[in-house]
PDB file of N, CA and C in Angstrom:
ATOM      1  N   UNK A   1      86.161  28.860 180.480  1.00  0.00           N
ATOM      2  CA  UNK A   1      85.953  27.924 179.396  1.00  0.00           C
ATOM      3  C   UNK A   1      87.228  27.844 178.559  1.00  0.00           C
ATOM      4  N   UNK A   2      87.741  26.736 178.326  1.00  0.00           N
ATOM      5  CA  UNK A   2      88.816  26.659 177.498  1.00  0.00           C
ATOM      6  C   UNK A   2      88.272  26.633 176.288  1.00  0.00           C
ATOM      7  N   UNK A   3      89.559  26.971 175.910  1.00  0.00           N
ATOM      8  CA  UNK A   3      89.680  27.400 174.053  1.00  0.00           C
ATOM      9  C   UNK A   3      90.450  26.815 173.600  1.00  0.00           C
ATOM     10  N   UNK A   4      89.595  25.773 172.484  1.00  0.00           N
ATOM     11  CA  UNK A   4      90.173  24.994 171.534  1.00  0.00           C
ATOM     12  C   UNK A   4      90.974  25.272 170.697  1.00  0.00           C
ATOM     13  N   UNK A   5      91.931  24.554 170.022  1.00  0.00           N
ATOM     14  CA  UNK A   5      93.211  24.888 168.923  1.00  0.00           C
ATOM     15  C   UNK A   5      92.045  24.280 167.826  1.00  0.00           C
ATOM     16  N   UNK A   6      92.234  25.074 166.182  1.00  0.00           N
ATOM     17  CA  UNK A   6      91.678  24.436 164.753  1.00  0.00           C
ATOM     18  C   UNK A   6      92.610  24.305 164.359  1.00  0.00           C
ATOM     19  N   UNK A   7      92.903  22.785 163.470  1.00  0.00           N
ATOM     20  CA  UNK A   7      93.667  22.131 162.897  1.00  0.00           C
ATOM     21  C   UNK A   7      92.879  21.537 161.763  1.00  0.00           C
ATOM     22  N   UNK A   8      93.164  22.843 160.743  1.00  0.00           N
ATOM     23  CA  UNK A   8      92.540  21.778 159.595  1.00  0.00           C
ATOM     24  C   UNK A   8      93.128  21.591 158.006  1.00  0.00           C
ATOM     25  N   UNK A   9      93.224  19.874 158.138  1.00  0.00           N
ATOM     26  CA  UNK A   9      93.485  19.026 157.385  1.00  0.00           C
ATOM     27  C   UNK A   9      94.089  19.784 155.971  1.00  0.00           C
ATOM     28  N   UNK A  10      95.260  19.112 155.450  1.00  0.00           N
ATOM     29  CA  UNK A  10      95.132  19.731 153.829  1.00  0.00           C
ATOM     30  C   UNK A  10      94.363  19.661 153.315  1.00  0.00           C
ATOM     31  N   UNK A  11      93.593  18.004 153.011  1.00  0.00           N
ATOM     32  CA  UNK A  11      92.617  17.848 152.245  1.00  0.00           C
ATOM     33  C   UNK A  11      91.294  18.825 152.823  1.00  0.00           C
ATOM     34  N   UNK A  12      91.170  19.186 153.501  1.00  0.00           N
ATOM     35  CA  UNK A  12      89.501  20.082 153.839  1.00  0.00           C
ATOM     36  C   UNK A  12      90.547  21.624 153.160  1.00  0.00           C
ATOM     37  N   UNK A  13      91.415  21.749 153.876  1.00  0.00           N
ATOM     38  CA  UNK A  13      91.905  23.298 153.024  1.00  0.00           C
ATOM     39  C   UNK A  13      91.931  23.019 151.620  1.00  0.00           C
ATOM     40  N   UNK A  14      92.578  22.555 150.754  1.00  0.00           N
ATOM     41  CA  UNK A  14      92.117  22.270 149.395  1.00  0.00           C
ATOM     42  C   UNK A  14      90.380  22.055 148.986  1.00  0.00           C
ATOM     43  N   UNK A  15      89.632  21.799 149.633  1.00  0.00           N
ATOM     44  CA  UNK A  15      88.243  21.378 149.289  1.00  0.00           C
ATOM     45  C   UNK A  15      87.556  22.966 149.812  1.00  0.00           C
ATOM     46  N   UNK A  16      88.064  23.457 150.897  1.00  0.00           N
ATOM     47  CA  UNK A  16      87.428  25.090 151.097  1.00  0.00           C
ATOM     48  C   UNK A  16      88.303  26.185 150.262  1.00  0.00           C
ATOM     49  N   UNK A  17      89.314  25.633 149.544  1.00  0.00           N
ATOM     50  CA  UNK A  17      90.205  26.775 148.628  1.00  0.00           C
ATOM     51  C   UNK A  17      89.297  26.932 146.939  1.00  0.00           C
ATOM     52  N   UNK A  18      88.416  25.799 147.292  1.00  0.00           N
ATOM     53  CA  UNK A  18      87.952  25.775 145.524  1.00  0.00           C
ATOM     54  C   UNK A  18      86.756  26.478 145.509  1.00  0.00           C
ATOM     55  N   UNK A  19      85.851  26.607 146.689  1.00  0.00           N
ATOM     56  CA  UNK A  19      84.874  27.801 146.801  1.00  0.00           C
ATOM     57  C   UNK A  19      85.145  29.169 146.315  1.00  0.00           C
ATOM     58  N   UNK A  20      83.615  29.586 146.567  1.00  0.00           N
ATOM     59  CA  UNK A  20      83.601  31.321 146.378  1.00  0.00           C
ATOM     60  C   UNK A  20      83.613  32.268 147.425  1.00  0.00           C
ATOM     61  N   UNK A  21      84.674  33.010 147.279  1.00  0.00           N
ATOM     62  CA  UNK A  21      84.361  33.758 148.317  1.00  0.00           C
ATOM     63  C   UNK A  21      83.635  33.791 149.516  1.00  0.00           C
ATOM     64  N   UNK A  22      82.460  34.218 149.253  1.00  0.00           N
ATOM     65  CA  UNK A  22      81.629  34.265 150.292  1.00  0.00           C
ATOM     66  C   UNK A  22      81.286  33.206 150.853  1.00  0.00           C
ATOM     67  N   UNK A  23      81.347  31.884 150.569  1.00  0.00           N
ATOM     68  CA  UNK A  23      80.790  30.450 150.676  1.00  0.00           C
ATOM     69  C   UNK A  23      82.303  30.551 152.058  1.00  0.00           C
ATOM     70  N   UNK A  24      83.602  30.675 151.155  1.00  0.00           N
ATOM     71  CA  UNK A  24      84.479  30.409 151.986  1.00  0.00           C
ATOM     72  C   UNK A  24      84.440  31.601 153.747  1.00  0.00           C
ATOM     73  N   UNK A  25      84.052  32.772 154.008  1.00  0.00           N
ATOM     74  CA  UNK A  25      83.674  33.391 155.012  1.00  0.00           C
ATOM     75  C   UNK A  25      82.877  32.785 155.748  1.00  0.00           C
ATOM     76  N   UNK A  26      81.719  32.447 155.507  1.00  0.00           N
ATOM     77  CA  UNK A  26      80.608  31.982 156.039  1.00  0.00           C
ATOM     78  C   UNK A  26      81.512  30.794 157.084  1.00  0.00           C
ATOM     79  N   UNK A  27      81.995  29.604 155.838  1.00  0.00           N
ATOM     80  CA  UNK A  27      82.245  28.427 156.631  1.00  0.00           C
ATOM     81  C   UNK A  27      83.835  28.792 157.623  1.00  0.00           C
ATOM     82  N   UNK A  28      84.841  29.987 157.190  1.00  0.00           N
ATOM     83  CA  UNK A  28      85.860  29.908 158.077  1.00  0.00           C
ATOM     84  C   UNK A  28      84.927  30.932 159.497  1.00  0.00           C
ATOM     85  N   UNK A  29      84.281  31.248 159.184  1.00  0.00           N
ATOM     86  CA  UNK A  29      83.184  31.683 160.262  1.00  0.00           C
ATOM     87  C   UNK A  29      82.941  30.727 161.497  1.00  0.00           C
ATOM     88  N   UNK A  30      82.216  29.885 160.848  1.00  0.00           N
ATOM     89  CA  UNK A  30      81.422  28.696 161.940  1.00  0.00           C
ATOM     90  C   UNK A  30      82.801  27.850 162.583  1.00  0.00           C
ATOM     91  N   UNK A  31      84.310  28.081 161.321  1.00  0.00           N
ATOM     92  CA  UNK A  31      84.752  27.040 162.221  1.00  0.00           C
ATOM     93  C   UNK A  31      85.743  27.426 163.220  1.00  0.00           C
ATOM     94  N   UNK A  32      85.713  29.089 163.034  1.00  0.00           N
ATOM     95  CA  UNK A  32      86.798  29.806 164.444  1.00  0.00           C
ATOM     96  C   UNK A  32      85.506  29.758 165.413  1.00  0.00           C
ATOM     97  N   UNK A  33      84.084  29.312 165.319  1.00  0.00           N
ATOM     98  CA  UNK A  33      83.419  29.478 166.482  1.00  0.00           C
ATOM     99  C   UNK A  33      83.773  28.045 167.323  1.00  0.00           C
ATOM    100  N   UNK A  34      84.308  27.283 165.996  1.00  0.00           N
ATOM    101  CA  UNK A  34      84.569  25.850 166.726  1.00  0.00           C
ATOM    102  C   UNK A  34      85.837  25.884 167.693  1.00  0.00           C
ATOM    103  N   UNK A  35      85.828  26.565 167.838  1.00  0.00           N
ATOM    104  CA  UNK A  35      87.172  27.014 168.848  1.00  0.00           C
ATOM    105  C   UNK A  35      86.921  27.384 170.036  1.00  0.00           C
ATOM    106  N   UNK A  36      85.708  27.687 170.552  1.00  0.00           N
ATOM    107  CA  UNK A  36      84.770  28.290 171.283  1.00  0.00           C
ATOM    108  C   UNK A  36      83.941  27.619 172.243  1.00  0.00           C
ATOM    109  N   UNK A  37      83.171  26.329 170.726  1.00  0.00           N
ATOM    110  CA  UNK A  37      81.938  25.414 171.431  1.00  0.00           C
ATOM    111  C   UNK A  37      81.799  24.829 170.426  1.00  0.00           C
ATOM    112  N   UNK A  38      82.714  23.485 170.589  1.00  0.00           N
ATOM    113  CA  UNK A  38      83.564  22.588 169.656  1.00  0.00           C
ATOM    114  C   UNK A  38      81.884  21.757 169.156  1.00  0.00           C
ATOM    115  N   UNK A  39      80.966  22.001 170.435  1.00  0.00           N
ATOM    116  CA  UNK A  39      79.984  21.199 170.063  1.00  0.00           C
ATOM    117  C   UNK A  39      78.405  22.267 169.952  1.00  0.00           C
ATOM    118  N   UNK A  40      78.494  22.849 168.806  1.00  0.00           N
ATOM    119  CA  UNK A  40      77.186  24.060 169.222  1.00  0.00           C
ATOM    120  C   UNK A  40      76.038  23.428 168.652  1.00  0.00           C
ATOM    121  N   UNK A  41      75.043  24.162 169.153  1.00  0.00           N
ATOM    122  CA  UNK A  41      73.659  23.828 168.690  1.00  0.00           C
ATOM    123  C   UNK A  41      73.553  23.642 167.338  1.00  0.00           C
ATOM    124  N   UNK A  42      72.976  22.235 166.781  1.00  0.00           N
ATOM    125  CA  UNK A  42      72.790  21.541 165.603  1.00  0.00           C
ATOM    126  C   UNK A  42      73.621  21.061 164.873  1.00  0.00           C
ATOM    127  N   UNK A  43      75.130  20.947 165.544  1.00  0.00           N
ATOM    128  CA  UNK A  43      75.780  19.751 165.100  1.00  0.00           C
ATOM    129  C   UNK A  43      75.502  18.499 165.426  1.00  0.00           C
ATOM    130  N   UNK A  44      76.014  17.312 164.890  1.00  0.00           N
ATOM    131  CA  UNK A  44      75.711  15.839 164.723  1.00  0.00           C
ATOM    132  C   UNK A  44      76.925  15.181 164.973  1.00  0.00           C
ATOM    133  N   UNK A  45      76.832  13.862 165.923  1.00  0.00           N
ATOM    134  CA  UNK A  45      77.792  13.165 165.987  1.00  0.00           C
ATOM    135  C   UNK A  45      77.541  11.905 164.799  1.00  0.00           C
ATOM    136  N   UNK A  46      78.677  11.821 163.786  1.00  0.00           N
ATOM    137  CA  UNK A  46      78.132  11.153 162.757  1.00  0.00           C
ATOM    138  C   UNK A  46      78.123   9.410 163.034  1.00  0.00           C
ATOM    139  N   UNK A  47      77.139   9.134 162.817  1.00  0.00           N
ATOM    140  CA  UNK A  47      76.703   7.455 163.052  1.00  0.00           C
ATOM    141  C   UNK A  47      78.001   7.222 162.299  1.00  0.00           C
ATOM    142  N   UNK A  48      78.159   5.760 163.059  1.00  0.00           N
ATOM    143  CA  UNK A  48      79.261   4.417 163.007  1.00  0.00           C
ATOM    144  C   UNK A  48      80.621   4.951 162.891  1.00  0.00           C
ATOM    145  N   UNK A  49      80.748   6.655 163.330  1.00  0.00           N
ATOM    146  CA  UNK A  49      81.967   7.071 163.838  1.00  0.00           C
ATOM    147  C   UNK A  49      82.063   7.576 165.521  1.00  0.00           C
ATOM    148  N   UNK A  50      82.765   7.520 166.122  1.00  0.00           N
ATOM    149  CA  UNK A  50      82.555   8.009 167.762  1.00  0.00           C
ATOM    150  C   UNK A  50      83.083   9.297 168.058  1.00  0.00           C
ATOM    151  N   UNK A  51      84.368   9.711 167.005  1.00  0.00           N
ATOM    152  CA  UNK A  51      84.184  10.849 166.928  1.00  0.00           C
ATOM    153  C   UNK A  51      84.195  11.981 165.909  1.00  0.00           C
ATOM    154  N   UNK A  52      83.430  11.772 165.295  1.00  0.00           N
ATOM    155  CA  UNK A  52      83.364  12.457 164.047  1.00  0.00           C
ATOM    156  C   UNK A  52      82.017  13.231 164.439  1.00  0.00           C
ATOM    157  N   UNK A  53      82.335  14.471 164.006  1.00  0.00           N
ATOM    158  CA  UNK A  53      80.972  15.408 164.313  1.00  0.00           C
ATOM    159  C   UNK A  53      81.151  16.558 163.082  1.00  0.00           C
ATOM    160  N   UNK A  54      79.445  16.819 162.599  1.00  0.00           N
ATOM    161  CA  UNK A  54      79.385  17.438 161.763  1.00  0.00           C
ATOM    162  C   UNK A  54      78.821  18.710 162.419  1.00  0.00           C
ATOM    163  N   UNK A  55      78.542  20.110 161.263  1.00  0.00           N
ATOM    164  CA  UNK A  55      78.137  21.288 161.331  1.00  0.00           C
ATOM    165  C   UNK A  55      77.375  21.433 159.706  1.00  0.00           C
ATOM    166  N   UNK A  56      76.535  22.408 159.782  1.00  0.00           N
ATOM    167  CA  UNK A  56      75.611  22.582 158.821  1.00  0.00           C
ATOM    168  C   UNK A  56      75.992  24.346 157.997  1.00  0.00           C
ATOM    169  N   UNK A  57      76.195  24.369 157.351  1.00  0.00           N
ATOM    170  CA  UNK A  57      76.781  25.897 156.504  1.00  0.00           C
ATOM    171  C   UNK A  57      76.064  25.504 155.292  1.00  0.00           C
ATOM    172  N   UNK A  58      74.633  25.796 155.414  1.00  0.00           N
ATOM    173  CA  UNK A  58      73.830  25.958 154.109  1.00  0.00           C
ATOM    174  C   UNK A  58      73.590  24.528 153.373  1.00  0.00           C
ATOM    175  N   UNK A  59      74.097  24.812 152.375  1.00  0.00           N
ATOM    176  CA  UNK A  59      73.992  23.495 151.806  1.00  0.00           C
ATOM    177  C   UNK A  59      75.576  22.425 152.148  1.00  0.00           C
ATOM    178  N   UNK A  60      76.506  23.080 152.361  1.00  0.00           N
ATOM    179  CA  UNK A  60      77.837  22.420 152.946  1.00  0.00           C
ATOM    180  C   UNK A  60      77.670  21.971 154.043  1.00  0.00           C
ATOM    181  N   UNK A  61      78.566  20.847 154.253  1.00  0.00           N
ATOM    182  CA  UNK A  61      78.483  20.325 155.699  1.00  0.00           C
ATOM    183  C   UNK A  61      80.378  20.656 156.009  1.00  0.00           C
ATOM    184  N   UNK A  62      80.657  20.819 157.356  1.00  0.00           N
ATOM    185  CA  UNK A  62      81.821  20.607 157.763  1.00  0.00           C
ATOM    186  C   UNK A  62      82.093  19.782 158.424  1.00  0.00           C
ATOM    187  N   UNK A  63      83.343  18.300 158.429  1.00  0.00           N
ATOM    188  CA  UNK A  63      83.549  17.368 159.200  1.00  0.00           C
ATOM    189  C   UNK A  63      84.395  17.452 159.969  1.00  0.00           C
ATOM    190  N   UNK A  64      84.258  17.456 161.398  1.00  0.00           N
ATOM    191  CA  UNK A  64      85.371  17.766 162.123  1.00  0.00           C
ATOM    192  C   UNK A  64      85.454  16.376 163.544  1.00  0.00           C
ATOM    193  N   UNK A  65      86.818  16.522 164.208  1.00  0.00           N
ATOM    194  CA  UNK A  65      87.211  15.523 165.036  1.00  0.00           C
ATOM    195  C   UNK A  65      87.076  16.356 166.278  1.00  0.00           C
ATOM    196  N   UNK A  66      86.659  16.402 167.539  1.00  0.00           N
ATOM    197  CA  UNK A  66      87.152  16.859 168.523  1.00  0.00           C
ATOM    198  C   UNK A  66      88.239  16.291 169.288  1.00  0.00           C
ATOM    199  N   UNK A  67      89.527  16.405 169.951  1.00  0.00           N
ATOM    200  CA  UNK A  67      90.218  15.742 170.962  1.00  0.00           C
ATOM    201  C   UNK A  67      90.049  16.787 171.983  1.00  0.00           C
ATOM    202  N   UNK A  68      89.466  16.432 173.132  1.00  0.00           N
ATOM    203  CA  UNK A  68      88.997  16.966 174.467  1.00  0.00           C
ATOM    204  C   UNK A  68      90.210  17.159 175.422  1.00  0.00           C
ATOM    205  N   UNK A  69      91.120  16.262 175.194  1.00  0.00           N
ATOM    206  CA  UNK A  69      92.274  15.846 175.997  1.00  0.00           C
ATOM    207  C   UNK A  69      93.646  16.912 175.429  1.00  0.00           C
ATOM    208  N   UNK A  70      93.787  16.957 174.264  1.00  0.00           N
ATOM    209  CA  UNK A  70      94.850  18.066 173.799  1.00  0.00           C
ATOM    210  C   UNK A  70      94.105  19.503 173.789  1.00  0.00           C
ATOM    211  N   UNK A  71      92.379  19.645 173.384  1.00  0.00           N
ATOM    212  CA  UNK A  71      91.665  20.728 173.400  1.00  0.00           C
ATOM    213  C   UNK A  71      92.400  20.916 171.631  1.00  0.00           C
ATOM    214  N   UNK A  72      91.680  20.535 171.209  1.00  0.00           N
ATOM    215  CA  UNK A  72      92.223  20.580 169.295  1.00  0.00           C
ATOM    216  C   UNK A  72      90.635  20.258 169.075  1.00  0.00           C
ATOM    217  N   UNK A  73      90.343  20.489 167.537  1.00  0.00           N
ATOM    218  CA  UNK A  73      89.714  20.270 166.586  1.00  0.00           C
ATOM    219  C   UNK A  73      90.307  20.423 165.465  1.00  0.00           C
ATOM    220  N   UNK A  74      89.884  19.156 164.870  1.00  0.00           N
ATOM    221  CA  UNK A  74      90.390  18.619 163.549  1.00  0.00           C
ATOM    222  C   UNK A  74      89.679  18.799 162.325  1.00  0.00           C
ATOM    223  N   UNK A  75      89.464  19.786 161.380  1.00  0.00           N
ATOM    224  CA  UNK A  75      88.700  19.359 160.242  1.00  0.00           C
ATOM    225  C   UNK A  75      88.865  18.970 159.366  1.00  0.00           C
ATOM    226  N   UNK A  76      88.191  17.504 159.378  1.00  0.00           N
ATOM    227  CA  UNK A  76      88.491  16.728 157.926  1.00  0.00           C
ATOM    228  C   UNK A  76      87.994  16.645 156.960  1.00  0.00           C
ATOM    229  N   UNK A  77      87.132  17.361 156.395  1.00  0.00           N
ATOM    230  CA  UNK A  77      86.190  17.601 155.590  1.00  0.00           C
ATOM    231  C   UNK A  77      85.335  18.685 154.946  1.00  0.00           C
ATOM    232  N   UNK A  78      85.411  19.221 154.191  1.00  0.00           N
ATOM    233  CA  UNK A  78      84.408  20.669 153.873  1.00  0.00           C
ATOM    234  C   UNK A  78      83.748  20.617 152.487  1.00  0.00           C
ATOM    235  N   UNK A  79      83.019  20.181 152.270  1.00  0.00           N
ATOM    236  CA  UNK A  79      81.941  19.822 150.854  1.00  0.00           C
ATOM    237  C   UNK A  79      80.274  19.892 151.125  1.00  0.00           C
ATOM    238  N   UNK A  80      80.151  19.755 149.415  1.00  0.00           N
ATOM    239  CA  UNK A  80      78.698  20.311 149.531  1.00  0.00           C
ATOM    240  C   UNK A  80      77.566  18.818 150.100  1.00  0.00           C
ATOM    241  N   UNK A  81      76.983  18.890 150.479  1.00  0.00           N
ATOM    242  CA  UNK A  81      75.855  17.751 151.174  1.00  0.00           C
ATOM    243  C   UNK A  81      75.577  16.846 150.542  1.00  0.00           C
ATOM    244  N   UNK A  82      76.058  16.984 149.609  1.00  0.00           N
ATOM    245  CA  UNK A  82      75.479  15.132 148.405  1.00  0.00           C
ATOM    246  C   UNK A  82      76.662  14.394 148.186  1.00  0.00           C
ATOM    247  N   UNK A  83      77.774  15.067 148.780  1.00  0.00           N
ATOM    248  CA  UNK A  83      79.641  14.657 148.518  1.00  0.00           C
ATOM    249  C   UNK A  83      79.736  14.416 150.020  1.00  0.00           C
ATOM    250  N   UNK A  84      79.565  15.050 151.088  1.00  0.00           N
ATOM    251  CA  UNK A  84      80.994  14.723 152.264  1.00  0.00           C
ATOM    252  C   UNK A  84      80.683  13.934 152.958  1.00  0.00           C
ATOM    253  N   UNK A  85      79.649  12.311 152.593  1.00  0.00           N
ATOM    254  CA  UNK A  85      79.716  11.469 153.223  1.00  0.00           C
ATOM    255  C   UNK A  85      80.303  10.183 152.167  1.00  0.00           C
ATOM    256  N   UNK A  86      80.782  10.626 151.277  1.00  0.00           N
ATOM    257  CA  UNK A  86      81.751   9.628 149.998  1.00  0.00           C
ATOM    258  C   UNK A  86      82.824   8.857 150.803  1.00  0.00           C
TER     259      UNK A  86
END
């Protein structure tokens, strides 16, 4: 199984730098698993994007890109659930 490269965004590193601690573990957690299994059980491919796919960390969501072809993931996004579809 290949192993994906994480590439993520300034703007999502600035938006996971303003958390707490523990909020921030949890989510750099789920997203070195995205390195793994870019697509795991109960993520979402987000409507009227083709490749935009989300992950669920509590009340946060994480937005990320897969490219299959370089083997990268992109995260563009890390906010709480009433914000990261703005």
């Amino acid at each position: 199984m290949a192993k994906y490269a994480i590439d993520i965004k300034l703007s999502a590193r600035k938006e996971l730098e303003a958390l707490s601690d523990s909020l921030i573990e949890r989510l750099v957690r789920k997203m070195e698993g995205l390195a793994a299994t870019p697509r795991p059980s109960g993520c979402k491919n987000l409507r009227g994007f083709k490749d935009l796919w989300r992950i669920r960390v509590g009340d946060y969501r994480i937005v990320y890109a897969i490219d299959d072809d370089d083997g990268t993931v992109s995260v563009t996004r890390i906010a709480h659930r009433k914000n990261v579809y703005e």
